[in-house]
Protein backbone atom coordinates (compact mmCIF):
# COMPACT_ATOMS: atom_id res chain seq x y z
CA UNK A 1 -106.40 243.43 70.38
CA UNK A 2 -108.31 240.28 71.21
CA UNK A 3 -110.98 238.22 70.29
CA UNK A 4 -112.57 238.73 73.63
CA UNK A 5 -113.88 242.20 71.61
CA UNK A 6 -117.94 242.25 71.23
CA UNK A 7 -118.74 242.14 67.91
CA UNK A 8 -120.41 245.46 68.05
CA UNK A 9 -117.36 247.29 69.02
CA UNK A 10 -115.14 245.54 66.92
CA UNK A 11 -117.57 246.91 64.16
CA UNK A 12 -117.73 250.10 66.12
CA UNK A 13 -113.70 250.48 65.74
CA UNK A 14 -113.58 249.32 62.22
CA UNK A 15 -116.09 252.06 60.97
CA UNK A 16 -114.13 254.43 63.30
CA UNK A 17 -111.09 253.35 61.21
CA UNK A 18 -112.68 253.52 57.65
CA UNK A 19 -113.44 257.35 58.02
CA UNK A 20 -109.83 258.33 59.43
CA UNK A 21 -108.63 256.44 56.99
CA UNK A 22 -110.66 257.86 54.06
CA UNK A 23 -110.10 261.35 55.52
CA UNK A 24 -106.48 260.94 54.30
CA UNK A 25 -105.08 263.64 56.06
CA UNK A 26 -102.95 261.51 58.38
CA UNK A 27 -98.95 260.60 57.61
CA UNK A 28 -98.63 257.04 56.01
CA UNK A 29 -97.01 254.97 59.00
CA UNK A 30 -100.07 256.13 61.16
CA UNK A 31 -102.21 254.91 58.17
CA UNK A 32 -100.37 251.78 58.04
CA UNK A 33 -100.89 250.95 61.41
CA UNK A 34 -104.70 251.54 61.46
CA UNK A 35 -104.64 249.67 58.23
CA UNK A 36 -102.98 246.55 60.40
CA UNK A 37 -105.89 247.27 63.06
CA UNK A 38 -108.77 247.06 60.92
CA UNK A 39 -107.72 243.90 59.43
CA UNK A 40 -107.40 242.27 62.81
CA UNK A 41 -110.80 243.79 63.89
CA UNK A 42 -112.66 242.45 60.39
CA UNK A 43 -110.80 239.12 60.74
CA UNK A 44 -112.15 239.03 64.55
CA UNK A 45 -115.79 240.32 63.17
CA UNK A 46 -116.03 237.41 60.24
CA UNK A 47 -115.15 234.88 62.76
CA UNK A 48 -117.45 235.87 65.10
CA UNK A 49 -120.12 236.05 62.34
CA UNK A 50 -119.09 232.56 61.29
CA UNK A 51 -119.63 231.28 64.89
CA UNK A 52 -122.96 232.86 65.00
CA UNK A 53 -123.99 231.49 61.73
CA UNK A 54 -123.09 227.76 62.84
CA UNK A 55 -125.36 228.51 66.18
CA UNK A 56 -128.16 230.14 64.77
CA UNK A 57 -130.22 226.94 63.74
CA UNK A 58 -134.01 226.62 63.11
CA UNK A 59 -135.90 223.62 63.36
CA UNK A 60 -138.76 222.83 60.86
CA UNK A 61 -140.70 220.03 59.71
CA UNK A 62 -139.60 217.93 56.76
CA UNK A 63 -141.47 217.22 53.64
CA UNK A 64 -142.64 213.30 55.63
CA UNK A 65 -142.97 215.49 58.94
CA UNK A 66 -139.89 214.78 60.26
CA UNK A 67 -138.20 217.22 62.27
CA UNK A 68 -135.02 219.02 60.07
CA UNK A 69 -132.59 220.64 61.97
CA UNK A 70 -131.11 223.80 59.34
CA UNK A 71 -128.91 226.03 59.30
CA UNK A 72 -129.99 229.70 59.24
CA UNK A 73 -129.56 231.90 55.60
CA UNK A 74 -131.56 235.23 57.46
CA UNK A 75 -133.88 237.03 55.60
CA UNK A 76 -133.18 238.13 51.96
CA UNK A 77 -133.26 241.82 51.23
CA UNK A 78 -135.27 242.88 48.46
């Protein structure tokens, strides 16, 4: 498994994973080794958050007018 995986189907695979997993009618060395692939996939879907998060940028004007290049938080859920 790569990086070269879209986020979305990295996601896609990990929630795939999750219900098998919490099915728990499988033998434990199959568990284990969908265990192994969802850590890879949510390692592979934090980094690609963490790239997004460093692109995402907005620009807005400063409290003297000056432009302010910062980093995007998104939109807090209430």
């Amino acid at each position: 498994m790569s990086s070269s995986i879209t986020f979305e189907n990295a996601l896609k695979r990990l929630e795939e994973i999750v219900k098998e997993l919490e099915n728990g009618d499988i033998e434990i060395e199959k568990a284990l080794t969908l265990f192994e692939e969802g850590t890879r996939l949510a390692r592979i879907c934090a980094k690609k958050l963490s790239q997004i998060e460093r692109r995402v940028e907005i620009l807005k004007k400063g409290e003297n007018g000056e432009d302010v290049l910062e980093l995007f938080q998104g939109i807090d859920e209430a």
